[in-house]
Protein backbone atom coordinates (compact mmCIF):
# COMPACT_ATOMS: atom_id res chain seq x y z
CA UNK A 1 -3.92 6.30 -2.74
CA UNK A 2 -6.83 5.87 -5.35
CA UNK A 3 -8.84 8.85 -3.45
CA UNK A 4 -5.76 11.31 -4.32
CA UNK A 5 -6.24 10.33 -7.83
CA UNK A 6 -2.94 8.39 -8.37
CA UNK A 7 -1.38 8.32 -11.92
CA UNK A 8 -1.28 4.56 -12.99
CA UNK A 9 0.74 4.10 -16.50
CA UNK A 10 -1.49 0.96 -18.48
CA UNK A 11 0.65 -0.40 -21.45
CA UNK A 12 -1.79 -3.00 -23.40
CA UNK A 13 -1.56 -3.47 -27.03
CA UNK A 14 -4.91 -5.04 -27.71
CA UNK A 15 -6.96 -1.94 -28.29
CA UNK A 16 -10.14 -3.39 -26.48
CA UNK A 17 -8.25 -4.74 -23.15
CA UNK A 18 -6.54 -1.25 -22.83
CA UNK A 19 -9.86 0.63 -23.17
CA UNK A 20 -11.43 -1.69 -20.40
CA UNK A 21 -8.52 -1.18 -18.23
CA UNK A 22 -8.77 2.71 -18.50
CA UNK A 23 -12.77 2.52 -17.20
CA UNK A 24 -12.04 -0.39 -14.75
CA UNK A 25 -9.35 2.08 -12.99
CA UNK A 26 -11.39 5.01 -13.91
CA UNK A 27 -13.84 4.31 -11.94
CA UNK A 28 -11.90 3.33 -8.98
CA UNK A 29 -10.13 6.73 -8.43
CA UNK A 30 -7.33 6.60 -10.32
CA UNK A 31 -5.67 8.74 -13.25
CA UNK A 32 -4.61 7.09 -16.66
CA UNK A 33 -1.85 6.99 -18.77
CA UNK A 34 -2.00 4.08 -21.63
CA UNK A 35 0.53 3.22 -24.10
CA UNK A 36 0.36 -0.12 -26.92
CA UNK A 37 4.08 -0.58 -26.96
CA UNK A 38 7.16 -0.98 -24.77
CA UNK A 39 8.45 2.31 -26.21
CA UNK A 40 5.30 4.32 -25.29
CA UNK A 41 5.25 3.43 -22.34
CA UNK A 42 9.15 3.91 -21.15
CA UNK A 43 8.67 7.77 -22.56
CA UNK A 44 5.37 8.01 -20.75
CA UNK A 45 6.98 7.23 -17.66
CA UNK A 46 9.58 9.35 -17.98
CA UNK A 47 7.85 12.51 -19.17
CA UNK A 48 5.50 12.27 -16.19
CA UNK A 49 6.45 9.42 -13.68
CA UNK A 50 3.11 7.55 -12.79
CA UNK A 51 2.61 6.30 -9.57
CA UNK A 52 2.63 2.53 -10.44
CA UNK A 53 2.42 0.75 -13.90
CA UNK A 54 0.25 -2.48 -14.83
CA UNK A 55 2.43 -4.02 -18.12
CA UNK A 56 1.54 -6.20 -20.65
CA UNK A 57 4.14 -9.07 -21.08
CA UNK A 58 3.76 -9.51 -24.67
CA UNK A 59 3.96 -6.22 -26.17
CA UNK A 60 4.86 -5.12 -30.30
CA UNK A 61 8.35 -4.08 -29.53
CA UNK A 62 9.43 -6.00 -26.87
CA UNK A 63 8.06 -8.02 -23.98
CA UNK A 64 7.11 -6.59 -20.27
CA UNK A 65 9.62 -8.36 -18.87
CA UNK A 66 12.20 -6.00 -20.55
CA UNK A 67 9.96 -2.90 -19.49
CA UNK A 68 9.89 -3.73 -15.87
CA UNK A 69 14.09 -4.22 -15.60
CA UNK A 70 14.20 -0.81 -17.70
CA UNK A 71 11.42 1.08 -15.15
CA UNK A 72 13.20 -0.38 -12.19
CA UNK A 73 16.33 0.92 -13.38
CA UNK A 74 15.09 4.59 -11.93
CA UNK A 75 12.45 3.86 -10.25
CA UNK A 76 10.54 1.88 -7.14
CA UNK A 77 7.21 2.66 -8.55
CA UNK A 78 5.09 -0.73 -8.20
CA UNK A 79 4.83 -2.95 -11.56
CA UNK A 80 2.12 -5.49 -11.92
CA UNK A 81 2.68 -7.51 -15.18
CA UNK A 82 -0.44 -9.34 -16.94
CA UNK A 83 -0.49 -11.92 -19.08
CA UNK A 84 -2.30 -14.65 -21.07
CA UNK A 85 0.97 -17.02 -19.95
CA UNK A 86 0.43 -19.06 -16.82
CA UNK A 87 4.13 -20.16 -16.48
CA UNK A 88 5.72 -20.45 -13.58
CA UNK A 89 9.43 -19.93 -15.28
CA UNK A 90 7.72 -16.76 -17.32
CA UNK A 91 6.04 -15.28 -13.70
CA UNK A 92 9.57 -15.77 -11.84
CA UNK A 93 11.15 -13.82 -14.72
CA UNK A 94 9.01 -10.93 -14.48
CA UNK A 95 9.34 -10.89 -10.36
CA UNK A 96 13.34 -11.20 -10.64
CA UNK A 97 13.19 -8.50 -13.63
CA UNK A 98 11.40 -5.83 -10.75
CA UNK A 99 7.61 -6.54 -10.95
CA UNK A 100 5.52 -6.70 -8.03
CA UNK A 101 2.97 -8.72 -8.92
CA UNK A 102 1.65 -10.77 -11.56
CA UNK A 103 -1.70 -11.30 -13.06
CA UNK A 104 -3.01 -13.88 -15.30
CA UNK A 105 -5.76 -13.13 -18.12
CA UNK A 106 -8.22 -13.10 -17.92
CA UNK A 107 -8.82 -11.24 -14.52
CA UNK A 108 -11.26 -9.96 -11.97
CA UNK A 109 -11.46 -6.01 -12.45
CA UNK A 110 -11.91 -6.36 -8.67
CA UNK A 111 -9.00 -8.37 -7.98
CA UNK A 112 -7.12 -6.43 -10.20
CA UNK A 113 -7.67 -3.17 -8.21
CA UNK A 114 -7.13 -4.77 -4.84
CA UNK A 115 -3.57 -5.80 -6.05
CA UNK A 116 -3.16 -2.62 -7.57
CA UNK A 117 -3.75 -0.60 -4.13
CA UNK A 118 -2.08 -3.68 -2.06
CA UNK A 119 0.89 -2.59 -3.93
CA UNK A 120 0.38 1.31 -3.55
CA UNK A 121 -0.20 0.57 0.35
CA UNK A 122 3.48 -0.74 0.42
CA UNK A 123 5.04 1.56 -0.96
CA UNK A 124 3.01 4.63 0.97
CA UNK A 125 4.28 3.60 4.36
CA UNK A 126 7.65 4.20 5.36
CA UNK A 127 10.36 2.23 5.23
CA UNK A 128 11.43 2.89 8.88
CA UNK A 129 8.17 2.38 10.32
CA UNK A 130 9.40 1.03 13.97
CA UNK A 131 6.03 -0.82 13.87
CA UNK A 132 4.28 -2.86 11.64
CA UNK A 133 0.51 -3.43 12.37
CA UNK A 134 -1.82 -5.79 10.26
CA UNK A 135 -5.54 -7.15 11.96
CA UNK A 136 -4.26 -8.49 15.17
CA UNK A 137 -0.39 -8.81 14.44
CA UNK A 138 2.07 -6.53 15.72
CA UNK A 139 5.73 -6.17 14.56
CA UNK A 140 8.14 -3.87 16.09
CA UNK A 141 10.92 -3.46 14.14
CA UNK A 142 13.11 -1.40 16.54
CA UNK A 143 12.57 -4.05 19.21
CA UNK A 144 12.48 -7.30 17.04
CA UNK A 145 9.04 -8.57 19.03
CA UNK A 146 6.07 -9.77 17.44
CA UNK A 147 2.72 -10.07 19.41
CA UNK A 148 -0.21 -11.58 18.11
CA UNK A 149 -3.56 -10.06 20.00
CA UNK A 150 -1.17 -8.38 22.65
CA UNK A 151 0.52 -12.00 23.49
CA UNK A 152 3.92 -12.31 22.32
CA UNK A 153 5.00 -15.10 19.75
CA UNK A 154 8.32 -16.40 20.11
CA UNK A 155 10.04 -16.98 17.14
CA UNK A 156 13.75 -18.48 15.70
CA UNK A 157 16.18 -15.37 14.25
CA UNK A 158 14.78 -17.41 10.87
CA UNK A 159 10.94 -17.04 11.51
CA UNK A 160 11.63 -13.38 12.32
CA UNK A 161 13.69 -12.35 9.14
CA UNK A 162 11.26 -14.03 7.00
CA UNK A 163 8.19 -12.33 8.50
CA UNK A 164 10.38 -9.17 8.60
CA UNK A 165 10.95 -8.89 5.11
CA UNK A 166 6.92 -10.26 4.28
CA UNK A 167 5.93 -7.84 6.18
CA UNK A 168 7.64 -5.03 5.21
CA UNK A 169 7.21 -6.20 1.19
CA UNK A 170 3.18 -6.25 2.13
CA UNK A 171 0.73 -6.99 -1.08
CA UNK A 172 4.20 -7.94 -2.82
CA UNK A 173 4.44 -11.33 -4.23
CA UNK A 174 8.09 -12.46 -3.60
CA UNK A 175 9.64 -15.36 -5.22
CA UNK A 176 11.02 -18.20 -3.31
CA UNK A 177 14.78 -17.28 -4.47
CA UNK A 178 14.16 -13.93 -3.68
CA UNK A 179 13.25 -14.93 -0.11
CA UNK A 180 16.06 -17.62 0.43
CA UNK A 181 19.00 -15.00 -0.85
CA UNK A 182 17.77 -12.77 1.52
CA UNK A 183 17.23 -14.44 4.19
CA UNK A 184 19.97 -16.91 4.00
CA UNK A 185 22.16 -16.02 0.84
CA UNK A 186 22.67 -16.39 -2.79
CA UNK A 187 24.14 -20.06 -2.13
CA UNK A 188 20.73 -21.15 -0.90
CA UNK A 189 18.73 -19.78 -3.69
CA UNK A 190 17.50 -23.38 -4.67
CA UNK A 191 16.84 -24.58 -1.03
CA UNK A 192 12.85 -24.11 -1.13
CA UNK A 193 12.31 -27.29 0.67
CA UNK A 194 13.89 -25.16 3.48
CA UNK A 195 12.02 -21.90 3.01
CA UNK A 196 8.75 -24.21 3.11
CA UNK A 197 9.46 -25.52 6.45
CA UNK A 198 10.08 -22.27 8.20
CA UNK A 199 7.20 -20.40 6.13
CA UNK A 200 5.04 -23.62 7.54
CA UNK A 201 6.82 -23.41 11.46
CA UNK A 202 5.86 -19.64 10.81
CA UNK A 203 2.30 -20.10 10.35
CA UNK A 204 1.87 -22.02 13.07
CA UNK A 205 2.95 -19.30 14.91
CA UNK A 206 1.11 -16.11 14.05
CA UNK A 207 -1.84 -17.73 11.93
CA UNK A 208 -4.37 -19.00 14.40
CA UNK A 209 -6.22 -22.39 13.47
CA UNK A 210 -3.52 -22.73 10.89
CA UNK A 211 -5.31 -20.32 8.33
CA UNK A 212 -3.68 -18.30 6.16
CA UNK A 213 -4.42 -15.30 7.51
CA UNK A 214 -1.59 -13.34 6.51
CA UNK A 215 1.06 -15.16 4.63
CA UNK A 216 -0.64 -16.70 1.28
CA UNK A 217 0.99 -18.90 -1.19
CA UNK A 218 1.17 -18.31 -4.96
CA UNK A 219 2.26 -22.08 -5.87
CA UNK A 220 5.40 -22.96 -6.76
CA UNK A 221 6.53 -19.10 -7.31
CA UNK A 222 6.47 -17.47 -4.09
CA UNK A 223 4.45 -15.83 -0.89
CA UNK A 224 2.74 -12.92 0.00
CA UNK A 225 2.30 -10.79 3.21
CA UNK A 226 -1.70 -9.81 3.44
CA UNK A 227 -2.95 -6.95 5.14
């Protein structure tokens, strides 16, 4: 995505973050668009809809929380929210409210960018892909089989939904209620005792040596598919 020049809308209101943001993505390919309030930036994205948006959560006129349930509203464009807060309650809200990702100040420009095209990567492949195909791991979709270096793993209905949806949500960090409604409904969306067993009986399965090769844990908020 970056070498096409995608349009990334940055809404900062601290003057000097917002002008290091610009070169940082700049100079990895992509186009600009920066705004200092919530307001800017909703009529920035709707004069000329950006590819993806990185939001401040603490913003003049409202917080990015807000922006990223308004943006959502009309659009799958992927959201990353920063932020100075480390919360976990504040980081679930701005997941549940649409984001895709969440990044704490202060950051690594380069970790910044490799979320930033994570996210672009998922949303650039199609959603009916039959196959999904990430360093050794292969998951047809059509046929419900996953092989791991050609052999094929055997997994519960369980292990399969969850990977299914990981997979398919790739560079996305979903929260652990997210995962649970999904998977097994809005009256489990507490149960994360359960969702760590069968992310752990998972592992075992496609990770080899147990290393998290492509499912990584953000603590106590959620997991992410790699690749």
């Amino acid at each position: 995505m970056s070498a096409a020049r995608a349009r990334v809308l940055v809404c900062d209101d601290e003057l000097q973050i917002l002008r290091g943001l610009k070169i940082v993505l700049r100079d990895a390919g992509f186009d600009v668009v920066a705004a200092q309030s919530a307001r800017e930036a909703l009529d920035a994205a709707a004069l000329h809809p950006p590819e993806a948006a990185i939001i401040d959560l603490v913003l003049p006129d409202g917080d990015g929380v807000d922006v990223c349930r308004q943006l959502r509203s009309w659009s799958q464009m992927p959201i990353i929210v920063l932020s100075a807060i480390g919360d976990e309650d504040v980081k679930i809200a701005a997941l549940e409210a649409g984001a895709d990702d969440y990044v704490t100040k202060p950051f690594s420009p380069r970790e910044l960018i490799a979320r930033l095209n994570a996210v672009l990567r998922r949303v650039s492949s199609t959603t009916d892909e039959p196959t999904i195909r990430v360093d050794g791991l292969e998951i047809d979709l059509a046929a419900r089989v996953v092989r791991r270096d050609g052999d094929d793993v055997h997994l519960t209905p369980t292990e399969y939904d969850l990977l299914r949806i990981l997979a398919r949500n790739r560079g996305r960090l979903l929260t652990h209620r997210a995962l649970l409604t999904e998977v097994w409904g809005p009256q489990y969306a507490d149960d994360t005792q359960a969702l760590r067993t069968h992310i752990a009986n998972l592992r075992r399965k496609i990770e080899p040596g147990g290393e998290p090769r492509y499912i990584r844990t953000d603590a106590r908020v959620g997991y992410r598919f790699v690749g």
